[in-house]
Protein backbone atom coordinates (compact mmCIF):
# COMPACT_ATOMS: atom_id res chain seq x y z
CA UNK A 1 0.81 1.19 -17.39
CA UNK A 2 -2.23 -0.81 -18.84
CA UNK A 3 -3.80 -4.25 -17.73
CA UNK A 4 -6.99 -5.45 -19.98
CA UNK A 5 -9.05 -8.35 -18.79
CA UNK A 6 -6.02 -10.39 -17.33
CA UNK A 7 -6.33 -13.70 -16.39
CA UNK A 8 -4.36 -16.42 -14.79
CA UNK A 9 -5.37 -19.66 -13.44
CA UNK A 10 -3.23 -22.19 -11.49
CA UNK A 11 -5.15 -25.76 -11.65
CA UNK A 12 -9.22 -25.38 -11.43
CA UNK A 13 -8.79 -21.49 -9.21
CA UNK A 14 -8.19 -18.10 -10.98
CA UNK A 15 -5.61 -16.07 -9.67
CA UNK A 16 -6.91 -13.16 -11.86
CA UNK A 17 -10.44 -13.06 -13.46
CA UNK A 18 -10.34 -10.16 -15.86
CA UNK A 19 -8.02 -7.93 -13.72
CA UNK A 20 -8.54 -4.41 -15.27
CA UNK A 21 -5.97 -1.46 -14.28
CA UNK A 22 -4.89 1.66 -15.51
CA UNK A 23 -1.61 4.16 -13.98
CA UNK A 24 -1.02 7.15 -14.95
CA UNK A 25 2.61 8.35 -15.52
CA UNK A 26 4.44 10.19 -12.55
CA UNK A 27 1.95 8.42 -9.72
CA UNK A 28 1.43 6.31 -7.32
CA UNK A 29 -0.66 3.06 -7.21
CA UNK A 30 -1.20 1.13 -3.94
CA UNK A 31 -3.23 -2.38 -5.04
CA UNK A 32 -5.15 -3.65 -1.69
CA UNK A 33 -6.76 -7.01 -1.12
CA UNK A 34 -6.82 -9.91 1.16
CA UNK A 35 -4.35 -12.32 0.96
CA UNK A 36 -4.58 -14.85 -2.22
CA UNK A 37 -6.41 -11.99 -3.94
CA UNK A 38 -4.28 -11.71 -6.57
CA UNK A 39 -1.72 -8.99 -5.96
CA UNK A 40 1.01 -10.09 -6.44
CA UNK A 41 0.61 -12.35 -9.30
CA UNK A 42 -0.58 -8.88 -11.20
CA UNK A 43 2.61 -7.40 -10.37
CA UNK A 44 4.70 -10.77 -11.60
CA UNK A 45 2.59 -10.83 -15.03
CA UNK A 46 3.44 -6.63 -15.34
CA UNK A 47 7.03 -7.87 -14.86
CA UNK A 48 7.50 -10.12 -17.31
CA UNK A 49 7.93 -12.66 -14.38
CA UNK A 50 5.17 -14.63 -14.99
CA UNK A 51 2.80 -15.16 -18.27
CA UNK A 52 -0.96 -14.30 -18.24
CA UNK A 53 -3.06 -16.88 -19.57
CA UNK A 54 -5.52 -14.49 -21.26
CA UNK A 55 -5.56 -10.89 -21.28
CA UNK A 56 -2.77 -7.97 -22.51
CA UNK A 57 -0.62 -5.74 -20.37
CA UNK A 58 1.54 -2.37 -21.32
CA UNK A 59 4.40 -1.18 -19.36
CA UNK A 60 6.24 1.71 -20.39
CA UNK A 61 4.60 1.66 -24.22
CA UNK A 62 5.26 -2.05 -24.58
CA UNK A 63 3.61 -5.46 -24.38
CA UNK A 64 5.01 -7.49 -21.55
CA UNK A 65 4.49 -10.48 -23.59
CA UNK A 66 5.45 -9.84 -27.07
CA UNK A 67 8.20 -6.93 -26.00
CA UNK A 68 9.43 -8.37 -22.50
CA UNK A 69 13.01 -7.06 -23.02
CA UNK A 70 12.15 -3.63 -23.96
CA UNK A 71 9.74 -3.68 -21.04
CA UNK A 72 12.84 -5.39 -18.45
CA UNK A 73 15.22 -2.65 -19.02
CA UNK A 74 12.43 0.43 -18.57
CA UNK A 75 11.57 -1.04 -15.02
CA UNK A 76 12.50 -1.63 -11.53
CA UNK A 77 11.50 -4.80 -9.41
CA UNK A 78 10.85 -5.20 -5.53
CA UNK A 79 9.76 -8.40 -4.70
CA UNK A 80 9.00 -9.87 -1.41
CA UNK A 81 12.08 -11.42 -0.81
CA UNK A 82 15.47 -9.68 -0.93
CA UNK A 83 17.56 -10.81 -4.03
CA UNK A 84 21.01 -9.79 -2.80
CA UNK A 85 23.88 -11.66 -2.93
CA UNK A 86 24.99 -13.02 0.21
CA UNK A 87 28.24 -13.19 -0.08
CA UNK A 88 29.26 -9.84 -1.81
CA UNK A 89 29.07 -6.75 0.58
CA UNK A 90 26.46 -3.87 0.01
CA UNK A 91 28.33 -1.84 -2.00
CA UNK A 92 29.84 -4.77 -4.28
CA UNK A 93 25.95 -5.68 -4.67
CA UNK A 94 25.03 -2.22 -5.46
CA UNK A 95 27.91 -1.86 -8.16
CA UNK A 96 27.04 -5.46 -9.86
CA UNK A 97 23.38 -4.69 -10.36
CA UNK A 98 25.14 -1.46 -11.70
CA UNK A 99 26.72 -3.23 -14.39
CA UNK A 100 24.06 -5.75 -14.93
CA UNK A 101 22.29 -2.25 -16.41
CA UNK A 102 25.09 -1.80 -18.52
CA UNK A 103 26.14 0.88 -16.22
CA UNK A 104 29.89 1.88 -16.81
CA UNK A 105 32.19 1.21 -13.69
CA UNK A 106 32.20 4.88 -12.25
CA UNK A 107 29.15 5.44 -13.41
CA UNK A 108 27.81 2.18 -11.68
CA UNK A 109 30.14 2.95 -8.15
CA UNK A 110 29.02 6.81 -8.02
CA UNK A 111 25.08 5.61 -8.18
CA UNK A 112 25.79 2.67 -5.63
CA UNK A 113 27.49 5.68 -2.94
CA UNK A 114 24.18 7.87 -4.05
CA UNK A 115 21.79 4.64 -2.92
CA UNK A 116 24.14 3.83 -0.35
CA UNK A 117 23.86 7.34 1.46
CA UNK A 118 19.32 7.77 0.51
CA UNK A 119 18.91 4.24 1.60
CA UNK A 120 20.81 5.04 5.30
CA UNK A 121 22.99 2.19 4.86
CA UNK A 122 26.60 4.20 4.67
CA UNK A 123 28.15 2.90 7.80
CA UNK A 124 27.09 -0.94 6.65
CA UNK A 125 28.85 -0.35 2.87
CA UNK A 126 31.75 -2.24 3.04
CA UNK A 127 29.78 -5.63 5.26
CA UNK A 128 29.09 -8.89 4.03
CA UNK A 129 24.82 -9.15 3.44
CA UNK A 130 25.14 -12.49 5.39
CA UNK A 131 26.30 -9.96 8.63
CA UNK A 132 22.89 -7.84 7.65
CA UNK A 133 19.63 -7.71 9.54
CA UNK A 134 16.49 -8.56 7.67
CA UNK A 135 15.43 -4.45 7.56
CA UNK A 136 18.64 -3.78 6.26
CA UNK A 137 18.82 -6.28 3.40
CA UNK A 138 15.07 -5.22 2.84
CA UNK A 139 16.85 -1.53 2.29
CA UNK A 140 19.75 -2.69 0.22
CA UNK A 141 16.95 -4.89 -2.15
CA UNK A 142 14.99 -1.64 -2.33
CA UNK A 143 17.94 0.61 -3.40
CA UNK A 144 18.87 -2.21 -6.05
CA UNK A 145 15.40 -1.56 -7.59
CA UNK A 146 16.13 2.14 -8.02
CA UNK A 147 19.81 1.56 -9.92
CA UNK A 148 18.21 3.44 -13.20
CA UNK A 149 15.38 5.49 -11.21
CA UNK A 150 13.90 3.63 -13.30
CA UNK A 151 10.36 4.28 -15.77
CA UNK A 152 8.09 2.11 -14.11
CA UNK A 153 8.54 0.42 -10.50
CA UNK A 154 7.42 -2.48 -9.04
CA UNK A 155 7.60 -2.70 -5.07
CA UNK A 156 5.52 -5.94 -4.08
CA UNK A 157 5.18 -5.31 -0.17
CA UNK A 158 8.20 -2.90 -0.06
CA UNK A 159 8.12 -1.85 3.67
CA UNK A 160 7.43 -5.25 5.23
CA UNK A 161 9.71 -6.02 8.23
CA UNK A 162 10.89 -2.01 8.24
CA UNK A 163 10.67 0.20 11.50
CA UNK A 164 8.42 3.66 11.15
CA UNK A 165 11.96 5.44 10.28
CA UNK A 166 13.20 2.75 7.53
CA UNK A 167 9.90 2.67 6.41
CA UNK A 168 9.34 6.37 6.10
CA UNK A 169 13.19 6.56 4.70
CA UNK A 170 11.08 4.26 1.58
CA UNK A 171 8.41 6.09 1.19
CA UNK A 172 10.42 9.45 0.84
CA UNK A 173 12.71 7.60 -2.04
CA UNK A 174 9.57 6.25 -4.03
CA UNK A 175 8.17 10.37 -3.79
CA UNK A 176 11.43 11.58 -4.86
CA UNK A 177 11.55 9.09 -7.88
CA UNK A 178 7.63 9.87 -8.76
CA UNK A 179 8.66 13.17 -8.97
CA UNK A 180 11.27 13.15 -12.28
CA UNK A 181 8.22 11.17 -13.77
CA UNK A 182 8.15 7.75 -12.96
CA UNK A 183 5.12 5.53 -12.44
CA UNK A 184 5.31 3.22 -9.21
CA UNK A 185 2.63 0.25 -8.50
CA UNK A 186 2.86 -1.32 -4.83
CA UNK A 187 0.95 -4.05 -2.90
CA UNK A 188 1.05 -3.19 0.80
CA UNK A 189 -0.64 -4.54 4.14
CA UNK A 190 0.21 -1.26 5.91
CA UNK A 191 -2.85 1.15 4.72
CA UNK A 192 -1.42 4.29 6.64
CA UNK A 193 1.30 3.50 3.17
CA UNK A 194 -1.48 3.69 0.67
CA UNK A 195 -2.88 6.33 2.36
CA UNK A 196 0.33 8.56 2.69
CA UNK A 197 2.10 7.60 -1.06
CA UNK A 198 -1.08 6.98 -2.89
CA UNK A 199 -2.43 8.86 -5.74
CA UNK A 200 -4.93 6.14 -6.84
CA UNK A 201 -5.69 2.98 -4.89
CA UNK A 202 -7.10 -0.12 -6.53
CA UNK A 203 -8.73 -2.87 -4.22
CA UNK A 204 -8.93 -6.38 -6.12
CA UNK A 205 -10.68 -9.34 -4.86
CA UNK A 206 -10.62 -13.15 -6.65
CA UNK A 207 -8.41 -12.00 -9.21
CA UNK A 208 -10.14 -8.51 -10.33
CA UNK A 209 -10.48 -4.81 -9.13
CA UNK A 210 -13.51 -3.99 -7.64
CA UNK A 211 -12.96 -0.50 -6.08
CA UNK A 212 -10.54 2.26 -7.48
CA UNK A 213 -10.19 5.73 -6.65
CA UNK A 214 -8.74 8.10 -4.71
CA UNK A 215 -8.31 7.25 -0.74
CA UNK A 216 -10.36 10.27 -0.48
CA UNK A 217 -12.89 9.12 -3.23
CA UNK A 218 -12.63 5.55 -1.83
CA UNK A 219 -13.40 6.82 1.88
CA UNK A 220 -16.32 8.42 0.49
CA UNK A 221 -18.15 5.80 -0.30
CA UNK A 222 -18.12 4.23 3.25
CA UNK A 223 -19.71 7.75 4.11
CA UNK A 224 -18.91 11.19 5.15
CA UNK A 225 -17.53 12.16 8.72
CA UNK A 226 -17.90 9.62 11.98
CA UNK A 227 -18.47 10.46 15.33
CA UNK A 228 -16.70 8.10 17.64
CA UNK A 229 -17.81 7.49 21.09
CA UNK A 230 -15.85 5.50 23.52
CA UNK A 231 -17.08 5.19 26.67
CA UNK A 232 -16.20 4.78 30.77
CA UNK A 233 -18.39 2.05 31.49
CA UNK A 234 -19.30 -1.03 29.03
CA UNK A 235 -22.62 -1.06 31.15
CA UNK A 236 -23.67 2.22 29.54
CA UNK A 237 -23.68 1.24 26.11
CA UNK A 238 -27.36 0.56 25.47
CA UNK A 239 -28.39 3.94 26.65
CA UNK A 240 -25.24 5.64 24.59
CA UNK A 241 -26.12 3.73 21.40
CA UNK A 242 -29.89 4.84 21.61
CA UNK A 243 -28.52 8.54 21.89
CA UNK A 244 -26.07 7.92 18.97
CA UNK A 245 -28.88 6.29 16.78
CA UNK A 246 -31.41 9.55 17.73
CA UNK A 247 -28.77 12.17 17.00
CA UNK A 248 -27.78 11.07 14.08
CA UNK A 249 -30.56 9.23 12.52
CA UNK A 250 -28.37 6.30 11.47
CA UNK A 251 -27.70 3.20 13.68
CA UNK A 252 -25.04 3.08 15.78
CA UNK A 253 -22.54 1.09 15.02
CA UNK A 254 -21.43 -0.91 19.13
CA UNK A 255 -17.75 -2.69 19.67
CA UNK A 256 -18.57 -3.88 23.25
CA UNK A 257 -15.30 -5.02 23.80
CA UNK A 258 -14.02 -1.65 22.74
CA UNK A 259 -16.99 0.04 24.74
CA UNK A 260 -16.74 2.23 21.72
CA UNK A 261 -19.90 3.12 19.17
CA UNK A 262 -19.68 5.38 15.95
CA UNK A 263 -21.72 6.83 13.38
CA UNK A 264 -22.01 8.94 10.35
CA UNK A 265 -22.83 12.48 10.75
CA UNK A 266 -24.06 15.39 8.37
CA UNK A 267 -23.88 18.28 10.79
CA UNK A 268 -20.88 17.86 12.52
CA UNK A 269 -20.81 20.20 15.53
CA UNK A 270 -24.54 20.23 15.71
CA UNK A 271 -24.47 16.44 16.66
CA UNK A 272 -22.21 16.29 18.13
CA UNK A 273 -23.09 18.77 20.72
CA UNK A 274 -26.53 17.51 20.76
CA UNK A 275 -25.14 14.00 21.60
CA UNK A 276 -22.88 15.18 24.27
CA UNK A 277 -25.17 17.13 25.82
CA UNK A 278 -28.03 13.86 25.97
CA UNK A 279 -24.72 11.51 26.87
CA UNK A 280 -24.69 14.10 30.28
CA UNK A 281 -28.52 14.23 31.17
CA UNK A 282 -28.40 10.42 30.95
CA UNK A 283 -25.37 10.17 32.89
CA UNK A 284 -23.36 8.73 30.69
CA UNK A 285 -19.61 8.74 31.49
CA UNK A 286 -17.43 9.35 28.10
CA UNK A 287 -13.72 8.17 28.26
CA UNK A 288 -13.60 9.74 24.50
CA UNK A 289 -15.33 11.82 21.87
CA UNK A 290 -13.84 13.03 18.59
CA UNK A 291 -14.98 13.35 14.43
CA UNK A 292 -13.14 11.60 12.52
CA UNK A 293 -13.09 10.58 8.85
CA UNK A 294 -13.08 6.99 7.73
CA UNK A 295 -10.14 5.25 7.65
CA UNK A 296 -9.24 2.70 4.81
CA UNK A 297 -9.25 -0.22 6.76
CA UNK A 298 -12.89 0.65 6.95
CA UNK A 299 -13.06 0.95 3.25
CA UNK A 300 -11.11 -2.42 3.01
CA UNK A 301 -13.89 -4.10 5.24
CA UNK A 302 -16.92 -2.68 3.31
CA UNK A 303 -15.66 -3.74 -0.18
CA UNK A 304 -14.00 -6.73 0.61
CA UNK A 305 -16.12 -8.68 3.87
CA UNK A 306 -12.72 -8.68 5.77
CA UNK A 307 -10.15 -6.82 7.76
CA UNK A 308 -6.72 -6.24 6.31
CA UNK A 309 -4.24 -8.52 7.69
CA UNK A 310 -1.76 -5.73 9.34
């Protein structure tokens, strides 16, 4: 999967300004960005859904604007609305996107009970979608995506409204499809998602990327391991984040409202029994002490100026 230089404006603002992106067969790739970054009208252009105004794209070997069919029937599509038929019961919406692959009608009924059954929606087969929950049309949407396991697929904020089980039910079905060789491109607001199905992550901002990598290679550039301090008493903070600044020789980083203060460490144990030990001749009460990584929402914030919205 290729994008080169895609753009796309809507009145006098650019939706994409030379949006750049390469995926690898057989991986994963989360794209992160604040809302109105461009995201999703990436994934609509990649789908044939939507024409770039400047720009080329490849999916599976062919040009989404010059070869859109050929491109249609190699891919699979999760948008964020369910597209299920309301009237028609699971199964019967299972089989008919079946057939609209040109699926035969066993072969199209045996993959519906296969989705059915991976999916966790069984006991709900035979029920109208208008009797459905939103999670559970969100499931049945996501299984319709995965009729043909197909090349390439698209999943534009796939867990979204899905408890940790659903949601973890998703992220084992997108794996197990990776894993015969298909390439899968997501948007997601949930970075413990990226983080967990990821093999590349691409942040984009006003229409292009501006960080790709890894999570690891991406949580390396915020800097190497944290120590993160939370404290008893908001009234010790000063004192704390003059200790945390010594130790480690970078400045401390203070949520007062938290009472909590980090900051990046090179010797690990060293510091951070050097800090506890001046925390307790100063008298500093600690509610909390531990190493940690960063996390991606921390990434997010130092690329982009702003906190991810879930």
């Amino acid at each position: 999967m290729l994008a080169e230089e895609l753009r796309k404006r809507y009145g006098d603002a650019y939706a994409l300004d030379g949006f750049n992106l390469a995926v690898r067969e057989g991986t994963v790739c989360a794209l992160l960005g604040p809302n109105g970054a461009g995201k999703t009208t990436s994934v609509r252009i990649m789908s044939t859904l939507l024409r770039a105004d400047g720009g080329r794209a490849r999916v599976a070997g062919f040009d989404v604007a010059k070869q859109a069919a050929e491109v249609r029937y190699r891919i699979g599509l999760a948008g964020q609305e369910p597209a299920v038929d309301e009237i028609l019961t699971g199964r019967e919406n299972l089989r008919t996107w079946g057939r609209l692959y040109h699926l035969g009608a066993r072969t199209a009924a045996a993959r519906a009970d296969e989705l059915l059954e991976q999916f966790g929606l069984t006991e709900a087969a035979d029920k109208r979608i208008k009797h459905y929950s939103g999670g559970m049309r969100r499931r049945l949407d996501l299984a319709a995506s995965f009729i043909l396991a197909p090349e390439v697929l698209f999943l534009d904020e796939p867990t979204t409204g899905l408890d940790p089980r659903n949601r973890s039910e998703v992220w084992h079905a997108v794996r197990t499809l990776v894993s015969t060789g298909s390439s899968v491109l997501l948007t997601t607001q949930y970075l413990e998602e990226a983080d967990r199905l990821a093999d590349q992550i691409a942040v984009i901002d006003r229409g292009r990327v501006v960080a790709e990598g890894t999570p690891d290679q991406l949580k390396s550039r915020v800097g190497g391991d944290q120590i993160d301090l939370v404290l008893r008493d908001a009234a010790d903070l000063p004192v704390a984040e003059q200790v945390l600044t010594t130790a480690t020789g970078k400045p401390a980083v203070v949520e007062k409202d938290a009472r909590r203060l980090n900051a990046p460490v090179a010797d690990r144990l060293g510091t951070l029994t050097e800090v506890m030990r001046r925390l307790e001749e100063s008298g500093v009460e600690v509610e909390d002490i531990a190493l940690r990584r960063p996390t991606l929402d921390e990434v997010f914030l130092s690329i982009t100026g702003e906190r991810t919205a879930a």
